[in-house]
Protein backbone atom coordinates (compact mmCIF):
# COMPACT_ATOMS: atom_id res chain seq x y z
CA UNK A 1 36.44 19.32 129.67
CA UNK A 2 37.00 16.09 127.25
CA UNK A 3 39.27 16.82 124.04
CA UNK A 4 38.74 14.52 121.41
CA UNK A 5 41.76 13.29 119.93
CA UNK A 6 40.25 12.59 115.98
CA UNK A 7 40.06 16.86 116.28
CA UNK A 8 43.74 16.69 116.90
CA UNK A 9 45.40 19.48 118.68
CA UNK A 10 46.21 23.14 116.98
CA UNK A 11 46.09 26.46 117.90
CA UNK A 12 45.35 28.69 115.12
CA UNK A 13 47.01 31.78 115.82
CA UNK A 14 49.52 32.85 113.44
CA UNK A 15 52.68 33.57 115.77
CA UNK A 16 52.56 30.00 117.24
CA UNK A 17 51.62 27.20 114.42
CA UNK A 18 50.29 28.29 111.52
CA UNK A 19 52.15 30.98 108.96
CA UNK A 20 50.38 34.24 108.24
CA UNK A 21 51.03 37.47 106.79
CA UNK A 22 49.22 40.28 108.43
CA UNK A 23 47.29 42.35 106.08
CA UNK A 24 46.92 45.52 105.40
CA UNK A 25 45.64 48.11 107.84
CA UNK A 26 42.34 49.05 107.14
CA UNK A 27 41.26 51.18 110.42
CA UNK A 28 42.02 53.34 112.49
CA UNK A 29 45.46 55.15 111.71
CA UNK A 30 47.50 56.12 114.28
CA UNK A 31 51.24 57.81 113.77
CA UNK A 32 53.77 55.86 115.89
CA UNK A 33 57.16 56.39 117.24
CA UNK A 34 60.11 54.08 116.81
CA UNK A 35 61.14 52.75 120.43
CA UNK A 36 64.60 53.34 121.73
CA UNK A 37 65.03 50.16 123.76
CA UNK A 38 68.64 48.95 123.60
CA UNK A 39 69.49 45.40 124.61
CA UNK A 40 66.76 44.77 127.62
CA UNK A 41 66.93 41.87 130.08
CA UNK A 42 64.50 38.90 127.90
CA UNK A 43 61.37 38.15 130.01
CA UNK A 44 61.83 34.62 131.94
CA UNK A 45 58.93 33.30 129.52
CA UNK A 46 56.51 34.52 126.26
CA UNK A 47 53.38 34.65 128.71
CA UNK A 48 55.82 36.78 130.97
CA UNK A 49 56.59 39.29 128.42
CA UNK A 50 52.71 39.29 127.25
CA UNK A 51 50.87 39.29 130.52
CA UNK A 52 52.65 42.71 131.03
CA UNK A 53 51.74 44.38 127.70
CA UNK A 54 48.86 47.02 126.87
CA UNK A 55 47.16 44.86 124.18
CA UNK A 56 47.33 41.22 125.24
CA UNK A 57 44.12 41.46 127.06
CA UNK A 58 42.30 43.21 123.61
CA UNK A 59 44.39 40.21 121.82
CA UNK A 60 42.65 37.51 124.01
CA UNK A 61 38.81 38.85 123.92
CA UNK A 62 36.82 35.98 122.83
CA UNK A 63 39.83 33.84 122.98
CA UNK A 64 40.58 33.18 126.64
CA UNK A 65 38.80 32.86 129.20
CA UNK A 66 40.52 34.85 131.76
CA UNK A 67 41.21 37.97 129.45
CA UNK A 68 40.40 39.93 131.96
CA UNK A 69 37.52 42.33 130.14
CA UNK A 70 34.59 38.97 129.58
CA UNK A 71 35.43 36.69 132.07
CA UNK A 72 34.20 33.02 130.65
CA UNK A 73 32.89 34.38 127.79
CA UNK A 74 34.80 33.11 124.68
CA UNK A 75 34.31 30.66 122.32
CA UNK A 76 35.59 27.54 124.66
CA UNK A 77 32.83 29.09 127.42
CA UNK A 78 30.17 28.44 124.66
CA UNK A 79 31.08 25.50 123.72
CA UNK A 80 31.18 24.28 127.26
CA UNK A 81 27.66 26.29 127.41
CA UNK A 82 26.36 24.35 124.00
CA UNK A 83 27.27 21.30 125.12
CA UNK A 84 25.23 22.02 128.96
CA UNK A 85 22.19 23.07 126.82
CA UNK A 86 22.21 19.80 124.52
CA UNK A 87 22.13 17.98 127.53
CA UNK A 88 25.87 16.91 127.59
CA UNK A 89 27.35 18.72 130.53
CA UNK A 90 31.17 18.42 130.91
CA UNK A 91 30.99 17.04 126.51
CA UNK A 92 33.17 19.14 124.50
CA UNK A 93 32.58 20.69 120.69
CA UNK A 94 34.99 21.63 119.09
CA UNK A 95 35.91 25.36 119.55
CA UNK A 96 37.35 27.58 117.16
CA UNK A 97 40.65 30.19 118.37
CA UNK A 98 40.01 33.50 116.90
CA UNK A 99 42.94 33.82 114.61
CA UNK A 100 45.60 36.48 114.17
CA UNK A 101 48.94 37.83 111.99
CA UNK A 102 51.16 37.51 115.61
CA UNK A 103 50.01 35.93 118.61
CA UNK A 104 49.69 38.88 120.98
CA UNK A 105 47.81 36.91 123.14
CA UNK A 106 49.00 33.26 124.51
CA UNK A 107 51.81 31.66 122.70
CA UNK A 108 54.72 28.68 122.81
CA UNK A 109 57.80 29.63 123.67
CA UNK A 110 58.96 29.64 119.94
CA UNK A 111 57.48 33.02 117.48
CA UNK A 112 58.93 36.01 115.30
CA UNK A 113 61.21 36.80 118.89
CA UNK A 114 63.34 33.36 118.35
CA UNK A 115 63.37 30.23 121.09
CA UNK A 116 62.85 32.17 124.67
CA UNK A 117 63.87 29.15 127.29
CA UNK A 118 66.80 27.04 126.23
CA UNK A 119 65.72 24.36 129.54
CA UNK A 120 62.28 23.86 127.21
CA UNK A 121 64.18 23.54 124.18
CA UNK A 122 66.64 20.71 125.56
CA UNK A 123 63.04 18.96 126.52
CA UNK A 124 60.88 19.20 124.28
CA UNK A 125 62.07 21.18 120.99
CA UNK A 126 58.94 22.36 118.65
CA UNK A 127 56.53 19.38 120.29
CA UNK A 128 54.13 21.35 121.88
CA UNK A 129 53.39 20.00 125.76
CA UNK A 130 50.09 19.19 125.70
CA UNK A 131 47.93 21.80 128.05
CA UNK A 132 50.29 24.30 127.91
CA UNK A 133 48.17 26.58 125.39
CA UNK A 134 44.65 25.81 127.12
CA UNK A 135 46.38 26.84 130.65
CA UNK A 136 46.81 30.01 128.68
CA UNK A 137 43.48 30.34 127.68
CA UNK A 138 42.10 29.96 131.66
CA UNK A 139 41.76 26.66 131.12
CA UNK A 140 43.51 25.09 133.95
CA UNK A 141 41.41 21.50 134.38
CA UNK A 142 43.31 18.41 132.65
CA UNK A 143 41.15 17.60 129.93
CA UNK A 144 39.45 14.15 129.58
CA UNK A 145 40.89 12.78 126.06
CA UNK A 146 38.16 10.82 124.15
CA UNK A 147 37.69 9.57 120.78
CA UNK A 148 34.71 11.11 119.05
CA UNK A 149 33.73 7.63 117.85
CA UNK A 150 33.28 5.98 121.23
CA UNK A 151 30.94 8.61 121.90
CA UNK A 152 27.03 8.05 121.89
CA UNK A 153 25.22 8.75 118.17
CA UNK A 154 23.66 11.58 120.29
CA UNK A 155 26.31 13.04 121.41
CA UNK A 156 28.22 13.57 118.61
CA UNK A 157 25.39 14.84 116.49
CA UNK A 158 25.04 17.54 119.84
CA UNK A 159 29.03 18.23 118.92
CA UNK A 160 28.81 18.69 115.37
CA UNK A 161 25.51 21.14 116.18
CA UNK A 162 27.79 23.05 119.18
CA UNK A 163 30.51 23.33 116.50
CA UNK A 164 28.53 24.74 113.85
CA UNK A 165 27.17 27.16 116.51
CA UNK A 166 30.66 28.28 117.71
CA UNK A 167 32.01 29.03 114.47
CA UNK A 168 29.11 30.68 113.46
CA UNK A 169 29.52 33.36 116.50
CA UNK A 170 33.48 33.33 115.91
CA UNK A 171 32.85 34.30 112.19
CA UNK A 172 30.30 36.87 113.05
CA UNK A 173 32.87 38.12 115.98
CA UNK A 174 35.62 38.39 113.72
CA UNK A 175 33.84 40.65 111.28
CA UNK A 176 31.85 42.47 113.88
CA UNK A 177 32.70 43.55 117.19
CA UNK A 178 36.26 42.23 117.36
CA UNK A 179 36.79 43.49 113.79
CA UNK A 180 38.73 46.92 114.99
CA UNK A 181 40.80 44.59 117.83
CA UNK A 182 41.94 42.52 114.57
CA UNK A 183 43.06 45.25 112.61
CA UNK A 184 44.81 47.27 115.39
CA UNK A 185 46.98 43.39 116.18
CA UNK A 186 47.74 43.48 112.29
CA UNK A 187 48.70 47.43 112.84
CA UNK A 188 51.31 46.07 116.10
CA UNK A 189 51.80 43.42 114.25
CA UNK A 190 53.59 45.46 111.35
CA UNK A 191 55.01 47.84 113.82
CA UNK A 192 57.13 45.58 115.18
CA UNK A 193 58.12 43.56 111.78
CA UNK A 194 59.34 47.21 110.09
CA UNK A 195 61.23 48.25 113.46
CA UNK A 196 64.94 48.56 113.03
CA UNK A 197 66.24 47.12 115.95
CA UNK A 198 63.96 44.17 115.90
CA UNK A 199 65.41 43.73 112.08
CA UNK A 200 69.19 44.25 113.35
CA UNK A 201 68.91 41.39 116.07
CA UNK A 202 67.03 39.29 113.62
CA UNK A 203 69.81 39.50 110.98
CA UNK A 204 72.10 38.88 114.15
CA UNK A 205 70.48 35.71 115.16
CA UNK A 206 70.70 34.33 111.49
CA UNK A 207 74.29 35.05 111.83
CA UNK A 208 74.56 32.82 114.96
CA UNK A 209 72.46 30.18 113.65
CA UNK A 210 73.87 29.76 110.40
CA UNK A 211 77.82 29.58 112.71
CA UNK A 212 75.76 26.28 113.78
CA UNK A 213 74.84 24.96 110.79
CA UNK A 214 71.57 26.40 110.35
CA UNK A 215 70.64 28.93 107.44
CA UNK A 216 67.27 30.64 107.85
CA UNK A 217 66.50 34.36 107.85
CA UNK A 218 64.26 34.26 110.84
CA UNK A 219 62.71 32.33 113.26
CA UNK A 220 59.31 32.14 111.45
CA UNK A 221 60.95 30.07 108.61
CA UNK A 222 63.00 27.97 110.97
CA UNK A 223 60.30 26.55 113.29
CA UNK A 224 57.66 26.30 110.78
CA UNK A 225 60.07 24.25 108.33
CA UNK A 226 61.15 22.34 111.78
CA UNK A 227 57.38 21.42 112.18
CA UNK A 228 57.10 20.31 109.11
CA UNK A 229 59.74 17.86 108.75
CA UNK A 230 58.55 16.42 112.33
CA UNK A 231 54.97 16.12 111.31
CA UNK A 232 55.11 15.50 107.59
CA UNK A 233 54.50 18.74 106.00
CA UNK A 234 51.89 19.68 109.03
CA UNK A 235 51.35 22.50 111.23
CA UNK A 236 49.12 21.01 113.06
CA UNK A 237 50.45 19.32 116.42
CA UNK A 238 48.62 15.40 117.61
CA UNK A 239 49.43 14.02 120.85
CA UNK A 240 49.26 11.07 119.93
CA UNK A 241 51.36 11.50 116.78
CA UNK A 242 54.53 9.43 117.16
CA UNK A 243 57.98 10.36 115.92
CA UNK A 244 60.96 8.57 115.38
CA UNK A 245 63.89 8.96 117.99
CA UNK A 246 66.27 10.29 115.24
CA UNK A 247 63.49 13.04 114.04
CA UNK A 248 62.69 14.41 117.62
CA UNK A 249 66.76 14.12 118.09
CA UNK A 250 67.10 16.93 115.09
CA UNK A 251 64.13 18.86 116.05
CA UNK A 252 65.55 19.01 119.45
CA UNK A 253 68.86 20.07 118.07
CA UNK A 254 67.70 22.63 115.72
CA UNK A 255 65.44 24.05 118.92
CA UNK A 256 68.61 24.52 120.91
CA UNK A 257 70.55 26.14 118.65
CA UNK A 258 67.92 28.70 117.93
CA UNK A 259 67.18 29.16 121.72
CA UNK A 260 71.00 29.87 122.50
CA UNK A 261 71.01 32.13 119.53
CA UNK A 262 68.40 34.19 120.82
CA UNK A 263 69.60 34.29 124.12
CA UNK A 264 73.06 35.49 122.64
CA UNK A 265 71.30 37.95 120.39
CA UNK A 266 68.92 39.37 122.83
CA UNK A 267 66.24 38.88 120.12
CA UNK A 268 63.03 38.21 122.66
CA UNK A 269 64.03 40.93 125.01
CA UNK A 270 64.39 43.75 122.25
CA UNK A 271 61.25 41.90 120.42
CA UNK A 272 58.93 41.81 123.65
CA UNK A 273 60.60 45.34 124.50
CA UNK A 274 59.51 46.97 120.79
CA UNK A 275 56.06 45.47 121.04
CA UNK A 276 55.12 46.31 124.48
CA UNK A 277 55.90 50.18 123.12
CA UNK A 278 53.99 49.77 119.97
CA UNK A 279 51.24 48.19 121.78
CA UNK A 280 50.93 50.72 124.47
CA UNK A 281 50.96 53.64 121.59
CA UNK A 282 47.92 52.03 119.96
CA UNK A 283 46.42 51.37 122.89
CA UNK A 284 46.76 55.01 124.42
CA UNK A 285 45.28 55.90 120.61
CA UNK A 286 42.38 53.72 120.21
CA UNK A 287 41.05 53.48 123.90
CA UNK A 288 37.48 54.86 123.13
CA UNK A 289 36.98 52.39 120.28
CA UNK A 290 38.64 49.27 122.31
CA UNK A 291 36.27 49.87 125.14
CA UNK A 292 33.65 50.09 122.78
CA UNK A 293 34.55 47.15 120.97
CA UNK A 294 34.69 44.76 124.59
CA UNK A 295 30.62 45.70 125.17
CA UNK A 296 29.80 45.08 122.03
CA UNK A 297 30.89 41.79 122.12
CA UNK A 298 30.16 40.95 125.65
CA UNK A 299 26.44 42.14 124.54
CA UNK A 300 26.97 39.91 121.15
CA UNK A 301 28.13 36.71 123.82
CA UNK A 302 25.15 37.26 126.19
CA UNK A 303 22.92 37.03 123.42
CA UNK A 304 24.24 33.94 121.53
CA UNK A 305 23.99 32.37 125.22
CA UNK A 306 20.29 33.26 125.17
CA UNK A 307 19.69 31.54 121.78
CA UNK A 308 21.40 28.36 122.69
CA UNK A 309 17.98 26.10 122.68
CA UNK A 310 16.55 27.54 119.88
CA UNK A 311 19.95 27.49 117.34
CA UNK A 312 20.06 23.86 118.45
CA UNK A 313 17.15 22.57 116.54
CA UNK A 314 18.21 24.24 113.76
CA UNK A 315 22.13 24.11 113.47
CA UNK A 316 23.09 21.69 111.02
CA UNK A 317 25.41 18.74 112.39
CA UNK A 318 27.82 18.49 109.49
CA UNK A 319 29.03 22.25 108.47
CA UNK A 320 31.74 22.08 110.66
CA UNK A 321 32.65 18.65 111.38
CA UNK A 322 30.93 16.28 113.80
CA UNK A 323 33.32 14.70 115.57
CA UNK A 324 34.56 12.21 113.32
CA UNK A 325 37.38 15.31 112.34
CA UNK A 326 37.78 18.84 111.78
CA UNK A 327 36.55 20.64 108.70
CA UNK A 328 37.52 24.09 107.35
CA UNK A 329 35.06 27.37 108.61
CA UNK A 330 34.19 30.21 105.65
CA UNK A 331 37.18 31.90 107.30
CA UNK A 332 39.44 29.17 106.21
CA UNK A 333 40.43 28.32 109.74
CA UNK A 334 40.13 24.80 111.09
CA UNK A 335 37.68 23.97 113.82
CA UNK A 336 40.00 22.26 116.72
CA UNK A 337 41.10 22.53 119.99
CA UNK A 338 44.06 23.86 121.48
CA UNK A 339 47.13 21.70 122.59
C-alpha cells in the first residue's frame, strides 16, 4: 500500500486523537450492573486488554481488516479494491476510519485508562510510531510513502474518485448497518465514564500527577493538550512533522509522568477490567441485533464491490479531496489515513 504524506497521518477515533463526547443513547436499552473488579493486574498493552473483550470485534467492523466477522472487507479493502478497478493496483485513496466516542477497537497506548507502557513513554511520548495503528487494522505491509503530487494526473484524479467512493459507503455504513454497533460503543462508552471505580482511580491518578507538577483531571485533557502544544494546536499526527528537541523533551516528560501514574494508580487495569464487563453485558443483550447488523453490512460491502466500475465514471474527483490534501466528509470527519 503507498500512503501519501500531503494526507498526513490521523486516526479518527475518538479515544486515540481526536476529542469526542459520546452522545446520547438512542437504541437499544439494556439495564447493566456495576462491576466489582478491585485493583486487577493492567494488561501488558491496550491491544492486549482489547483483543480479549466481547465488543472489540463489533468495534472494528468496517474498520479493520482482520475483525474477525468480514475479513478484508472495510473501508482500507475498498480502497485498495477502487484503486485495482481504476487501473492503479497497489495506488492508495485515501480511506476514511469509521469514527467513535472511545476507541473500543485499535488504539495508542495513551486513552481515558491513562499511559499503559512506561518503556513507550520514555521513547516516544504522544508521537505516534508510524504503522503502529495500520498493524492494528490487519495491515501489516510497510507502506510505500509518496507525495500525491509526484503522482501521474491520472492517478490522482483515480484517488480523489476512490475517496469520494469510500466515504460515500462509510457515511452510508455509519447510518445504516453499523448504526446499532455505534450506538451500543456510545452505550459502553458511558458505562464505563459513570462507573465508580473507574472515577475513584481517575481522581487518584490526578492526585499523582499533579505531586509531579502536572494538574489535569484526566487523561483525556492531558494528552490532547500535550498534542497540541507538540503540533501547534493539532490533533492530527505528520511523520514528517518536525519538532524541536526541547518540545519532544516536555512531551516526553509529561508522557512519563502520566504512565508511572497510571501504573501506580492501577487506572488501565480497573479501566480495561470495567469495560470488558460492560462490554460483555451488552454484548450478551444485543447478540441477535449484532449478528444481524455484521450481514447486513457484509451484504452492503459485497455490493459496493460490485459497483466499483460503474461509480467510477460517475464519482466526482474533488468532494473529498484528490490528493493534493484531505477535505472534511458530511460527517465532519477528515478523509486520511492512519499512522
Amino acid at each position: 500500500m503507498r500512503i501519501c504524506t500531503s494526507l498526513g497521518l490521523l486516526i479518527c477515533c475518538c479515544a486515540a486523537l481526536a476529542g469526542c463526547t459520546a452522545s446520547a443513547s438512542k437504541g437499544p436499552a439494556t439495564t447493566v450492573s456495576t462491576p466489582s473488579v478491585g485493583r486487577p493486574q493492567p494488561p501488558s498493552s491496550v491491544q492486549a486488554a482489547l483483543s480479549r473483550e466481547a465488543f472489540t470485534p463489533y468495534a472494528a467492523l468496517g474498520r479493520s481488516d482482520n475483525d474477525g466477522l468480514a475479513p478484508n472487507e472495510s473501508s482500507i479493502a475498498l480502497s485498495d479494491a477502487c484503486m485495482n478497478a481504476a487501473g492503479y493496483p497497489g495506488g492508495s485513496a485515501p480511506f476514511a476510519i469509521l469514527g467513535g466516542p472511545a476507541n473500543l477497537a485499535f488504539s495508542q497506548p495513551w486513552g481515558a485508562w491513562g499511559y499503559l507502557d512506561v518503556t513507550q513513554a520514555e521513547q516516544y511520548g504522544f508521537r505516534v510510531v508510524p504503522g503502529s495503528a495500520l498493524t492494528a487494522l490487519g495491515i501489516h505491509s510497510q507502506p510505500q510513502v509518496t507525495d500525491p503530487a509526484s503522482l501521474p494526473a491520472a492517478e490522482q484524479t483515480a484517488m480523489g474518485k476512490c475517496g469520494t467512493i469510500v466515504q460515500d459507503f462509510t457515511d452510508q455504513a455509519e447510518s445504516g448497518s453499523l448504526a446499532g454497533i455505534q450506538t451500543l460503543s456510545d452505550d459502553i462508552y458511558n458505562d464505563v465514564l459513570r462507573d465508580q471505580a473507574v472515577k475513584n482511580a481517575t481522581r487518584a491518578w490526578s492526585a499523582c500527577m499533579a505531586r509531579n507538577g502536572y494538574n489535569y483531571t484526566d487523561p483525556q485533557t492531558a494528552w490532547r493538550q500535550e498534542l497540541r502544544s507538540l503540533t501547534g494546536g493539532a490533533l492530527g499526527i505528520n511523520v514528517n512533522q518536525t519538532v524541536s528537541a526541547s518540545a519532544n523533551k516536555a512531551q516526553i516528560a509529561m508522557a512519563v509522568a502520566d504512565a508511572n501514574c497510571t501504573q501506580s494508580t492501577d487506572l488501565a487495569g480497573i479501566y480495561f477490567a470495567v469495560q470488558a464487563s460492560y462490554e460483555q453485558q451488552r454484548v450478551n443483550a444485543n447478540q441477535q441485533a449484532l449478528t444481524a447488523a455484521v450481514q447486513q453490512y457484509r451484504a452492503a460491502y459485497i455490493k459496493e464491490i460490485g459497483k466499483l466500475a460503474s461509480l467510477l465514471k460517475t464519482a466526482k474527483v474533488n468532494r473529498y479531496g484528490n490528493g493534493n490534501g484531505p477535505a472534511p466528509g458530511p460527517s465532519g470527519k477528515a478523509l486520511r489515513s492512519a499512522p
